[in-house]
C-alpha atoms as a PDB file:
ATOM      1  CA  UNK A   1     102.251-126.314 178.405  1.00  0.00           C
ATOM      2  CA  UNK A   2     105.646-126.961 179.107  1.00  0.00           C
ATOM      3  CA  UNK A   3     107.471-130.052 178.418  1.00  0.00           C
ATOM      4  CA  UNK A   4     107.534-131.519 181.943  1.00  0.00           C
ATOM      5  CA  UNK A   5     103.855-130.502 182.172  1.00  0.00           C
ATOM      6  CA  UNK A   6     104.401-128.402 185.048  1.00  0.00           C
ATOM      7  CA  UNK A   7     103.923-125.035 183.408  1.00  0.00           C
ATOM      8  CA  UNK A   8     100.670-123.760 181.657  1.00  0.00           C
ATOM      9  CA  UNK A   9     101.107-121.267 179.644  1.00  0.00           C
ATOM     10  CA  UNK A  10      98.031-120.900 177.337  1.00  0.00           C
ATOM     11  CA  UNK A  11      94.439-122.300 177.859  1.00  0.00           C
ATOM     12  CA  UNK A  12      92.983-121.389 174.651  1.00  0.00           C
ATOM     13  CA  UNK A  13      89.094-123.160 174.789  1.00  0.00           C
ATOM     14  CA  UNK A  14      85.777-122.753 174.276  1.00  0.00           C
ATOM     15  CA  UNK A  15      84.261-124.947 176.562  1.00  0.00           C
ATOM     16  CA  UNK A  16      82.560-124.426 179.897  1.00  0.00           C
ATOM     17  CA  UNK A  17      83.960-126.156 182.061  1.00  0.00           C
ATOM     18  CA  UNK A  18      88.206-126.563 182.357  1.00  0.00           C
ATOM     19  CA  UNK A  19      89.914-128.969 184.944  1.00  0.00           C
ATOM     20  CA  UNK A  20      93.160-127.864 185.330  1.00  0.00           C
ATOM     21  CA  UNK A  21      95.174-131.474 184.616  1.00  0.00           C
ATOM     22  CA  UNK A  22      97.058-132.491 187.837  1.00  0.00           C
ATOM     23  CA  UNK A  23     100.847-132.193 186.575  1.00  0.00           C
ATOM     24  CA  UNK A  24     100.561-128.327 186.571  1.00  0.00           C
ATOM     25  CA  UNK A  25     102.432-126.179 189.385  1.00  0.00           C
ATOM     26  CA  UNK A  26     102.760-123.617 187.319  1.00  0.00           C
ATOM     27  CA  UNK A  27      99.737-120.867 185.590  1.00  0.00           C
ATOM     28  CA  UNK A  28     101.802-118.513 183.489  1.00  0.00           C
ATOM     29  CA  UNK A  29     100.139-115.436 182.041  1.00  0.00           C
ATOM     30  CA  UNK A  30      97.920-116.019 179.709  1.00  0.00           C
ATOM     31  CA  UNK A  31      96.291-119.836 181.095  1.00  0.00           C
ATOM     32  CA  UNK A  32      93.084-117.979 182.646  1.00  0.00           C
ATOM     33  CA  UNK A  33      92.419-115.386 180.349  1.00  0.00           C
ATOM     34  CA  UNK A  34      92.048-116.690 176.835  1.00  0.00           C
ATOM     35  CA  UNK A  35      88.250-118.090 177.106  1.00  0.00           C
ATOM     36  CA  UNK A  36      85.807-117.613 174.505  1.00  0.00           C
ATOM     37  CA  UNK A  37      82.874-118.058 176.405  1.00  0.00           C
ATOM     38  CA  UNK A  38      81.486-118.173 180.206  1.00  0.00           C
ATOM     39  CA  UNK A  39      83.554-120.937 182.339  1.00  0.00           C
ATOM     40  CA  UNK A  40      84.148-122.752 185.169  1.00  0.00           C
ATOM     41  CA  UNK A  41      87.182-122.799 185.990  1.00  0.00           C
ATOM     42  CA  UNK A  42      88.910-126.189 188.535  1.00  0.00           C
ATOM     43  CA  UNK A  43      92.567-126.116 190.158  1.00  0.00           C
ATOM     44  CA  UNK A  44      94.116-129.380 190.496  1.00  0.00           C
ATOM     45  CA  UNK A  45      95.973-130.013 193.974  1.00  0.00           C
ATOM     46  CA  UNK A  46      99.184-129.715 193.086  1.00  0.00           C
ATOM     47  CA  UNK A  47      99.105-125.954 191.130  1.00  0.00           C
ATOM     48  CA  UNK A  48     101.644-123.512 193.751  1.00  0.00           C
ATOM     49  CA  UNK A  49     101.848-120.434 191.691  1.00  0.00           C
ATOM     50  CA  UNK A  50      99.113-118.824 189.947  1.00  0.00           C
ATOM     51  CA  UNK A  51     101.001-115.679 187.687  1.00  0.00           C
ATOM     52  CA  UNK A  52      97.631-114.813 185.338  1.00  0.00           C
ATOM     53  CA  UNK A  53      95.067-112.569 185.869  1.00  0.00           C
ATOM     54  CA  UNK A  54      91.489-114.143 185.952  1.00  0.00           C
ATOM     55  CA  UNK A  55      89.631-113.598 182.341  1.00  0.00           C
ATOM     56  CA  UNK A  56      86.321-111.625 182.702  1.00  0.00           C
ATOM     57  CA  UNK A  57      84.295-114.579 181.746  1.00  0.00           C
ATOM     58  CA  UNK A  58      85.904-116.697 184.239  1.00  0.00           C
ATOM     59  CA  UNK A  59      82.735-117.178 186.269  1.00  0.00           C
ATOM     60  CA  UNK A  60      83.546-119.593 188.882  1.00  0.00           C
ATOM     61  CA  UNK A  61      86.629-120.899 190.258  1.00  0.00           C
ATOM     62  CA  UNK A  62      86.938-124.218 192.253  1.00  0.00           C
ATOM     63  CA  UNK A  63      89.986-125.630 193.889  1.00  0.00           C
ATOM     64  CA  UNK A  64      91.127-129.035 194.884  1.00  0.00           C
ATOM     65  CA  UNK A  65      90.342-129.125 198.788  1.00  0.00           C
ATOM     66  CA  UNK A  66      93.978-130.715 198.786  1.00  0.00           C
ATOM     67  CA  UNK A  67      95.739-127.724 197.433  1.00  0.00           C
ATOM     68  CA  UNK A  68      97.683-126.471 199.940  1.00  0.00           C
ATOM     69  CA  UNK A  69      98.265-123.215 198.313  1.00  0.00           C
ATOM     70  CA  UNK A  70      94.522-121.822 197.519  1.00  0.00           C
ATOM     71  CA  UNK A  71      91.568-122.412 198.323  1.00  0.00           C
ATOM     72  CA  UNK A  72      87.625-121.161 196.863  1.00  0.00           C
ATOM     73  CA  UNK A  73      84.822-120.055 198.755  1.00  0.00           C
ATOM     74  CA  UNK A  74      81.342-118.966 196.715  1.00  0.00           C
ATOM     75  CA  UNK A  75      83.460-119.432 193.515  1.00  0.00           C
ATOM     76  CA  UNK A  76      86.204-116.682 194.259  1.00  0.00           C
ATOM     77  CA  UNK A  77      89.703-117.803 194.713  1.00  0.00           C
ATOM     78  CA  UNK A  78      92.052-116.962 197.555  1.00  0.00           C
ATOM     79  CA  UNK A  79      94.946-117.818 198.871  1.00  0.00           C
ATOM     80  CA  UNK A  80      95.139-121.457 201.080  1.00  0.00           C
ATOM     81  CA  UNK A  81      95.236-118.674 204.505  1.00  0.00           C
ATOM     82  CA  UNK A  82      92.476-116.286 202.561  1.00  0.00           C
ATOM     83  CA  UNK A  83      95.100-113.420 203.031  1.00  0.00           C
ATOM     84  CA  UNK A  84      94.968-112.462 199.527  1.00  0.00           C
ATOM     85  CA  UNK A  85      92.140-112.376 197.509  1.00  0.00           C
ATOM     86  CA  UNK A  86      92.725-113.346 193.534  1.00  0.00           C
ATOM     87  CA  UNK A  87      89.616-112.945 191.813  1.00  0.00           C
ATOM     88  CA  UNK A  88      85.870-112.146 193.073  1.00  0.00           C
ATOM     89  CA  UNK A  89      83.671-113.789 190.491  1.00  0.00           C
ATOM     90  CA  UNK A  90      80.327-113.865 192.559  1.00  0.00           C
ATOM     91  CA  UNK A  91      77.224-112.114 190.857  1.00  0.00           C
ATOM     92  CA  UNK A  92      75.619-110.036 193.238  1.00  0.00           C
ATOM     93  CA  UNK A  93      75.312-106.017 193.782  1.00  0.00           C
ATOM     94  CA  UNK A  94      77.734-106.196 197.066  1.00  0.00           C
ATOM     95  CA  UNK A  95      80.223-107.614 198.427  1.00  0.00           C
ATOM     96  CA  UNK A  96      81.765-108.253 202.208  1.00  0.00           C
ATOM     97  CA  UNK A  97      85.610-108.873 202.024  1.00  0.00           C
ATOM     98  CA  UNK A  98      86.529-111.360 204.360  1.00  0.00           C
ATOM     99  CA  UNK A  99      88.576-109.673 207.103  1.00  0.00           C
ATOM    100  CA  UNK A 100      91.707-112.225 206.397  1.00  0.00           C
ATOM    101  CA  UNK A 101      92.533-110.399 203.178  1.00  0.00           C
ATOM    102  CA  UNK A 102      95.314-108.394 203.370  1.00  0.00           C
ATOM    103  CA  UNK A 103      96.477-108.002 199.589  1.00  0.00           C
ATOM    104  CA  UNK A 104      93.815-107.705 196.387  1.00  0.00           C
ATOM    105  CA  UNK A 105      95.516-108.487 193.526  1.00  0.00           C
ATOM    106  CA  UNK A 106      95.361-107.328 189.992  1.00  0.00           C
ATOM    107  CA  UNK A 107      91.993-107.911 187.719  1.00  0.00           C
ATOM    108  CA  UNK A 108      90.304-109.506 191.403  1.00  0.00           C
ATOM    109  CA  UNK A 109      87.274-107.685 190.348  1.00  0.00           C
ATOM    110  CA  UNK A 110      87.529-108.053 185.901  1.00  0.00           C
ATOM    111  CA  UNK A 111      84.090-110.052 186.515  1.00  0.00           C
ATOM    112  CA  UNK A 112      81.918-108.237 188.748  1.00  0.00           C
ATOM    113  CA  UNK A 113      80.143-106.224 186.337  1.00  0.00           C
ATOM    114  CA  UNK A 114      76.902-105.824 189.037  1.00  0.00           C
ATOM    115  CA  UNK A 115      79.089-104.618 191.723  1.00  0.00           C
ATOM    116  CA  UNK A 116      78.358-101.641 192.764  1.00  0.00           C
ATOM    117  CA  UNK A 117      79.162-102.069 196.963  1.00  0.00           C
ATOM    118  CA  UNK A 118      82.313-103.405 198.120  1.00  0.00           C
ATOM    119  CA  UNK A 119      83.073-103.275 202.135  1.00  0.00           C
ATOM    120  CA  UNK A 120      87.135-103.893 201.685  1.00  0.00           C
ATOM    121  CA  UNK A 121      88.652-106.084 204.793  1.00  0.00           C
ATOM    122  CA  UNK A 122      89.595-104.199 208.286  1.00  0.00           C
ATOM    123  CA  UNK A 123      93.175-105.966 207.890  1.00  0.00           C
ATOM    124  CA  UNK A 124      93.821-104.774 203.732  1.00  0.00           C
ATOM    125  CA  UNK A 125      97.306-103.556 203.453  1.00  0.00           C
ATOM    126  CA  UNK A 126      97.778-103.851 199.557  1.00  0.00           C
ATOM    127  CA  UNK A 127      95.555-103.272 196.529  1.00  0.00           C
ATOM    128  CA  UNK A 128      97.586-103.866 193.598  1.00  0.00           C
ATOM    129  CA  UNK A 129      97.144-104.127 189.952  1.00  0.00           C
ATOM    130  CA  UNK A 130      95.383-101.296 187.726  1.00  0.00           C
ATOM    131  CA  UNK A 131      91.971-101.353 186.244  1.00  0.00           C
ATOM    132  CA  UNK A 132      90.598-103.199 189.024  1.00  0.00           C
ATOM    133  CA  UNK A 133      87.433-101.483 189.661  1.00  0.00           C
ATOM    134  CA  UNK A 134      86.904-100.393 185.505  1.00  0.00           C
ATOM    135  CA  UNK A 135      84.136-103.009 184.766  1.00  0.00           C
ATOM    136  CA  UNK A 136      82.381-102.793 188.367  1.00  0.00           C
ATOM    137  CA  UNK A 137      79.738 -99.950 188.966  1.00  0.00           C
ATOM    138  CA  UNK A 138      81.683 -98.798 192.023  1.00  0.00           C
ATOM    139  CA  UNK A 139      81.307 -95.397 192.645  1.00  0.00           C
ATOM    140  CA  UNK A 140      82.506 -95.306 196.370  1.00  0.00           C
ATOM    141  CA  UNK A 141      84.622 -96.728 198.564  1.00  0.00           C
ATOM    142  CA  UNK A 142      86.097 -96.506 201.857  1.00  0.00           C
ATOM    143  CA  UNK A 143      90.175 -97.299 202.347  1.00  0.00           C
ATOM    144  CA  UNK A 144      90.957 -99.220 205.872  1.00  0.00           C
ATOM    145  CA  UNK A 145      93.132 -98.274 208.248  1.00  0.00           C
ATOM    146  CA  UNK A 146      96.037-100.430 207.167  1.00  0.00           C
ATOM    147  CA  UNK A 147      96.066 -99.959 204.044  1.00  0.00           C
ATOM    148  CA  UNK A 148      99.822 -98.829 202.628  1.00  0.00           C
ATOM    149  CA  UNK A 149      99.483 -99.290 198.996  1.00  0.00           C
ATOM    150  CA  UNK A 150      97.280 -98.246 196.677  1.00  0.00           C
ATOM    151  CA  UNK A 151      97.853 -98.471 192.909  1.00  0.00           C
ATOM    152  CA  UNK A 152      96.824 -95.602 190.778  1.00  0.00           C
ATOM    153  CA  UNK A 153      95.419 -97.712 188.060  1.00  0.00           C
ATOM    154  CA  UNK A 154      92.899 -98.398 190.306  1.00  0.00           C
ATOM    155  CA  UNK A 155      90.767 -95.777 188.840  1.00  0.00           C
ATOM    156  CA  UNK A 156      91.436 -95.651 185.429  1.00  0.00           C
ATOM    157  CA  UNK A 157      88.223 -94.597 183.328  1.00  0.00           C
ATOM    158  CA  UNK A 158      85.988 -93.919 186.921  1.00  0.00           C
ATOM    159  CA  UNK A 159      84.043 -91.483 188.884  1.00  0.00           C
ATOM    160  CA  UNK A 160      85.178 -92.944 192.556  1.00  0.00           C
ATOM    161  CA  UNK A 161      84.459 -91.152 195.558  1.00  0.00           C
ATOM    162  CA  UNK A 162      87.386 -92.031 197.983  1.00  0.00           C
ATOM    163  CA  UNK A 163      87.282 -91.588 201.696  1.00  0.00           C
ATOM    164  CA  UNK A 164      90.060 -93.064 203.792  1.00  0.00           C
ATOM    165  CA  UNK A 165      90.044 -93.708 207.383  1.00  0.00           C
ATOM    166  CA  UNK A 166      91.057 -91.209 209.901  1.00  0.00           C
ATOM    167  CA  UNK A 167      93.369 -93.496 211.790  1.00  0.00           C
ATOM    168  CA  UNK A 168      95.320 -94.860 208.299  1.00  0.00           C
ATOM    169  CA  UNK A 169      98.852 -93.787 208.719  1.00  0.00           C
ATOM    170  CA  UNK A 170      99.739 -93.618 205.606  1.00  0.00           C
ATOM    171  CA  UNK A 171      97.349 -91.945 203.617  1.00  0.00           C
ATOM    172  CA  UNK A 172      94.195 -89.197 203.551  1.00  0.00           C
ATOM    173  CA  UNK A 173      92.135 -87.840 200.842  1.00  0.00           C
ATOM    174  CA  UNK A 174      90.910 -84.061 200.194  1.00  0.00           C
ATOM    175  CA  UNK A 175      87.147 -83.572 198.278  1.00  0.00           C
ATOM    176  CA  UNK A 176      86.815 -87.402 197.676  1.00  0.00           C
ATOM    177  CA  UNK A 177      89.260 -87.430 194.808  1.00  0.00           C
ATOM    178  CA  UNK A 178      93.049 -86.718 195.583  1.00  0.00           C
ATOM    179  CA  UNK A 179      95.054 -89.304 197.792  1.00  0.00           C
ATOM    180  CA  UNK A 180      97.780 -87.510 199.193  1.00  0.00           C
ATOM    181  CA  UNK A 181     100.397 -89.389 201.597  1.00  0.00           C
ATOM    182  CA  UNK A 182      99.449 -88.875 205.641  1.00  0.00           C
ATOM    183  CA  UNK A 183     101.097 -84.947 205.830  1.00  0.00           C
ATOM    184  CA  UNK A 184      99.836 -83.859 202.632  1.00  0.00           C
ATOM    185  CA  UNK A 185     103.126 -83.378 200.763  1.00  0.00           C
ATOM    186  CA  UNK A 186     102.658 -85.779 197.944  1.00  0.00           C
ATOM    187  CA  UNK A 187      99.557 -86.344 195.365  1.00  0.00           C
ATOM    188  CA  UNK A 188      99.558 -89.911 195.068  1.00  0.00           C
ATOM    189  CA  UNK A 189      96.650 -90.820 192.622  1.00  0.00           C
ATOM    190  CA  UNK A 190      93.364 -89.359 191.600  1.00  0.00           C
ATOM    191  CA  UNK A 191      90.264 -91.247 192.140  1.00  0.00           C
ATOM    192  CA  UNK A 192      88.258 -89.337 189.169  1.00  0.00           C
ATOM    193  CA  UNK A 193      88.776 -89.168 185.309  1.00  0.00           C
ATOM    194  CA  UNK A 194      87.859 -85.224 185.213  1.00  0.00           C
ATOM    195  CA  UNK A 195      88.216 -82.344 183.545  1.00  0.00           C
ATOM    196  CA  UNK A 196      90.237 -80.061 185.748  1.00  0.00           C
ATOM    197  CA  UNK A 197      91.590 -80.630 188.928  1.00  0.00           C
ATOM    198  CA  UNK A 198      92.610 -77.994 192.081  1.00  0.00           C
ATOM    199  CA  UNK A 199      96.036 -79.410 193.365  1.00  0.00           C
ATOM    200  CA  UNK A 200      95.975 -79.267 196.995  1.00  0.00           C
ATOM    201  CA  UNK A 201      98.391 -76.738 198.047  1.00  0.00           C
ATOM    202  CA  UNK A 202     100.039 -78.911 200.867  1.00  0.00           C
ATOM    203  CA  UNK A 203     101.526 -80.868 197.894  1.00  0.00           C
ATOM    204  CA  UNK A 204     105.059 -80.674 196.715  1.00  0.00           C
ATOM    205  CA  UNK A 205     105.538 -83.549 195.067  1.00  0.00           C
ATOM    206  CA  UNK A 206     102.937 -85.297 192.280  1.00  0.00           C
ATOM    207  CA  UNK A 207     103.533 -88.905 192.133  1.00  0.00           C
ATOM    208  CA  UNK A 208     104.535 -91.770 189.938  1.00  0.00           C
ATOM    209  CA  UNK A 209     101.622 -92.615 187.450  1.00  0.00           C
ATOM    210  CA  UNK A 210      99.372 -89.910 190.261  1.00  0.00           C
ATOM    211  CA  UNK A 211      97.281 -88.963 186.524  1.00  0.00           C
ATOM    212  CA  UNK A 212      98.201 -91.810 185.021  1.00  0.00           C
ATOM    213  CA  UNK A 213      95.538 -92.200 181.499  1.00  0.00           C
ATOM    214  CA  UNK A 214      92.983 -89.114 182.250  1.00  0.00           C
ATOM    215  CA  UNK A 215      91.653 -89.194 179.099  1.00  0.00           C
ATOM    216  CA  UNK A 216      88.965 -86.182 180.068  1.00  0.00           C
ATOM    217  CA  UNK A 217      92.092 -83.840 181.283  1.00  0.00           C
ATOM    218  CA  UNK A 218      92.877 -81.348 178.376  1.00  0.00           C
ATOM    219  CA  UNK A 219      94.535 -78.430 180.759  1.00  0.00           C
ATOM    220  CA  UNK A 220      96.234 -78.495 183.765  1.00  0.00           C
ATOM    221  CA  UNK A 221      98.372 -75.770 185.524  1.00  0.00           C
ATOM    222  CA  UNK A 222     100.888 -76.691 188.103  1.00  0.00           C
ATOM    223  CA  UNK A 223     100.777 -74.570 191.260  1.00  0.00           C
ATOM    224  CA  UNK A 224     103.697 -73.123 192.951  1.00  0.00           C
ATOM    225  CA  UNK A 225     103.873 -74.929 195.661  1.00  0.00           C
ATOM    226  CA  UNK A 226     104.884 -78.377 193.350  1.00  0.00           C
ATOM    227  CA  UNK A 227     108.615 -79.235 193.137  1.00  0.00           C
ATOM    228  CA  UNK A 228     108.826 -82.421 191.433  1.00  0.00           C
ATOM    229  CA  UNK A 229     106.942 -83.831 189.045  1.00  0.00           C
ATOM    230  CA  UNK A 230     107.850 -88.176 189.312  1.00  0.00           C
ATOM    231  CA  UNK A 231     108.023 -90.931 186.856  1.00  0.00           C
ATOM    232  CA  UNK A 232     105.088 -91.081 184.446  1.00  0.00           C
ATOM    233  CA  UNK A 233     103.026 -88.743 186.662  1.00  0.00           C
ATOM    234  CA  UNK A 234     100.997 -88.002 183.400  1.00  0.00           C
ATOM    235  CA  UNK A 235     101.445 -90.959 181.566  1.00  0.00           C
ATOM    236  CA  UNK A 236      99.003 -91.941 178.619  1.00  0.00           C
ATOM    237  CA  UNK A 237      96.772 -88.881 179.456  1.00  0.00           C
ATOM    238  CA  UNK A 238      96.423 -88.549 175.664  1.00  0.00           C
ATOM    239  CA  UNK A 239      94.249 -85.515 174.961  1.00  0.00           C
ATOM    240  CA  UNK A 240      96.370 -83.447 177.294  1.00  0.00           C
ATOM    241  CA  UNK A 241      97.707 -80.730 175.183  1.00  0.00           C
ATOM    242  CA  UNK A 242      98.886 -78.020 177.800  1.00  0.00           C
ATOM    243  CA  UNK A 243     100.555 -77.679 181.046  1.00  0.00           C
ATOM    244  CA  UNK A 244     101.548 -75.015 182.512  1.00  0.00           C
ATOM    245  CA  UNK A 245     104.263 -75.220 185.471  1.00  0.00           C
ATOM    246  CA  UNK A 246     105.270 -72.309 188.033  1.00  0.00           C
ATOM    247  CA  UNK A 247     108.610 -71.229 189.133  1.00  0.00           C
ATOM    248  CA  UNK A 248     109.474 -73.527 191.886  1.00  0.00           C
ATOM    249  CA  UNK A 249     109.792 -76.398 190.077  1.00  0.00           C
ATOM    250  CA  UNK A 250     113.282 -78.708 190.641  1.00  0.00           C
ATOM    251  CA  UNK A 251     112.549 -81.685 189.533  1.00  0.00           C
ATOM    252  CA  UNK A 252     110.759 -83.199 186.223  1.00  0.00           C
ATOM    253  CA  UNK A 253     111.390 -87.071 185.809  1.00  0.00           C
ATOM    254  CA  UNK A 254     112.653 -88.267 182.325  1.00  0.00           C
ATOM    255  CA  UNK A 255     108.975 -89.787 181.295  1.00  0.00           C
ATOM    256  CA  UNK A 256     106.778 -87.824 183.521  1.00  0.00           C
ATOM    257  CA  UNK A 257     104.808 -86.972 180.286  1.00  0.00           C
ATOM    258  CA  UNK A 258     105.464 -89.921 178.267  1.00  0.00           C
ATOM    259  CA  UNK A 259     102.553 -91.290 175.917  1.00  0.00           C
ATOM    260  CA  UNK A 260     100.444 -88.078 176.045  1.00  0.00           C
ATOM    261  CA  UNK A 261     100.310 -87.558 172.295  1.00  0.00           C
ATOM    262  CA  UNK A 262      98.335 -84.632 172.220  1.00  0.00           C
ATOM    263  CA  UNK A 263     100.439 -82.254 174.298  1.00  0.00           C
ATOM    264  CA  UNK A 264     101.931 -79.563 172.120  1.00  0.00           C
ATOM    265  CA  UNK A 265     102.676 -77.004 175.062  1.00  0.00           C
ATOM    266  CA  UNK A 266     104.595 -77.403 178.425  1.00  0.00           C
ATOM    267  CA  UNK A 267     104.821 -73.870 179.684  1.00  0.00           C
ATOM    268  CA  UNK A 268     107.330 -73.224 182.155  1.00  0.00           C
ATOM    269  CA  UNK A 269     108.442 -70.412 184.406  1.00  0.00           C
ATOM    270  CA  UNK A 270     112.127 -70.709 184.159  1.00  0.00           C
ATOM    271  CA  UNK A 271     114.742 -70.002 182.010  1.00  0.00           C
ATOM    272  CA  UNK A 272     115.808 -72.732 179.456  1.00  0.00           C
ATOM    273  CA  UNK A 273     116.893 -75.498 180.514  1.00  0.00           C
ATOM    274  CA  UNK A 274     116.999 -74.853 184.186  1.00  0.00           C
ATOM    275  CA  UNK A 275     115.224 -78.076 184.423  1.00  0.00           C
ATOM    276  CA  UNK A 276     117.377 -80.855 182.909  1.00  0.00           C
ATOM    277  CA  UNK A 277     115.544 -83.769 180.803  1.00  0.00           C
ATOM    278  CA  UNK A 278     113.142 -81.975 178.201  1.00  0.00           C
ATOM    279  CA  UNK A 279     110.713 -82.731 177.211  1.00  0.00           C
ATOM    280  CA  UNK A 280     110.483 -85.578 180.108  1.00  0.00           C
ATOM    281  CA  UNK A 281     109.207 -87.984 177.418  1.00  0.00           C
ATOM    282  CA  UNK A 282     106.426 -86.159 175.689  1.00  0.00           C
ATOM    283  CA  UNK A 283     105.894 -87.347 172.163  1.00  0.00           C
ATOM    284  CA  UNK A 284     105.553 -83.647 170.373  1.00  0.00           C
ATOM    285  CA  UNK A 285     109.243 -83.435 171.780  1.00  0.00           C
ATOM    286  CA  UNK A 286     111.118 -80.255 172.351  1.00  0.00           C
ATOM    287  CA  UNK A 287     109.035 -78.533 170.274  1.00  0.00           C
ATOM    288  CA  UNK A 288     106.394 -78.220 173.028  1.00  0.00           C
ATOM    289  CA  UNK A 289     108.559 -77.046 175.482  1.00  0.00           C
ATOM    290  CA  UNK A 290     108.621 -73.489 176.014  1.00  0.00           C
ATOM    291  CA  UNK A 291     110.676 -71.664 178.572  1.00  0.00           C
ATOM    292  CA  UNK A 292     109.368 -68.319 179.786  1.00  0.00           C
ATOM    293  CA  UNK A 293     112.423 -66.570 181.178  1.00  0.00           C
END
């Protein structure tokens, strides 16, 4: 805690049951996610911020009815409005998001180990943080209308068929596993940790962190009709150990292969060093580049 008591950093406990003492404003990183054993979990009135993801043993959260910042319904926490959810931590198979959510943040689901139905809110616009679905038994689910961010760590280590509503503006999906933006032109993350993968050919672009830790992808060519590979578009996909890339590449961002420690060969179909950068952070280094031209 800090010295004025208004910060908590660190709730290191093996109790049941924590009250959250009345001088804090303040849960840093690291206050709700250092429990040794199932717990209950009450907010004091006067806490504003809440900057810690929710431990998975966190079962139940209650807040002071005279917070004016968040409020707890069935033991989840939201916001005081119920426009963002924080952390789901009832037991049961499904779940109904309240239509007030608008933003899930990261780790909102770390607890629901049963879930395996969620009905996401009609008004969602955000879903934000990665691994959020890794300990549920999701294996569908349906993106609103209004949605307009989706983080790719979403589906890190699962098999998630994803449709998307026709009238979302922002996004589609092709074969229940690659969300592409509305006209098709960029790959924006991959619901499924698979072996290979068909790149749609309306794509031109494959986003930022769009494969981000496929552990199950060993090969992967990319097609002709890609042009830029972004940021960390493979990052931490560590038993990758080829790519192959066509001619019409421009662009490959500094780390788009950063962390993937098995990848000895990046074939490309260009002279060297027509594409500036290599080897765009890939551990083996320049010795897996090799230039076909």
């Amino acid at each position: 805690m800090s010295k004025d008591k208004k910060s908590l950093y660190f709730c290191i406990s093996s109790l049941t049951e924590i009250s959250i003492p009345d001088t804090v404003e303040i849960l840093e990183g690291g206050s709700l996610n250092e429990f040794f054993n199932k717990v209950v979990v009450n907010i004091s009135r006067n806490v504003k911020k809440i900057n810690t993801g929710i431990a998975g043993n966190v079962i139940e959260i209650n807040v002071d009815k005279n917070n004016e910042d968040f409020t707890s319904e069935y033991g989840n926490l939201y916001s005081k409005d119920k426009t963002i959810l924080y952390a789901y931590l009832q037991n049961e198979t499904s779940y109904k998001m309240p239509d007030t959510v608008k933003e899930v943040r990261s780790n909102a689901f770390s607890s629901a180990t049963n879930l395996s139905g969620l009905t996401l809110s009609e008004n969602l616009e955000r879903i934000i943080g990665g691994s959020a679905f890794n300990r549920t038994k999701i294996t569908e689910i349906k993106i609103p209308s209004k949605v307009n961010h989706i983080d790719t760590g979403l589906f890190v280590g699962k098999l998630i068929d994803v449709t998307i509503s026709a009238d979302n503006l922002n996004f589609k999906c092709e074969d229940g596993t690659s969300i592409l933006s509305k006209d098709g032109k960029k790959l924006v993350a991959i619901s499924k940790d698979i072996e290979t993968y068909d790149i749609p050919n309306t794509v031109e672009t494959i986003g930022q962190t769009a494969f981000y830790n496929r552990r199950k992808l060993k090969e992967i060519v990319i097609p002709q009709n890609i042009k830029t590979i972004e940021d960390r578009a493979f990052d931490n996909s560590t038993n990758l150990s080829k790519v192959e890339i066509s001619s019409n590449i421009e662009n490959i961002s500094t780390y788009a292969f950063s962390r993937c420690n098995s990848l000895k060969g990046i074939i490309i179909d260009k002279k060297e060093n027509e594409i500036s950068g290599a080897p765009w952070g890939c551990p083996y280094g320049l010795r897996a580049v090799k230039w076909k031209k």
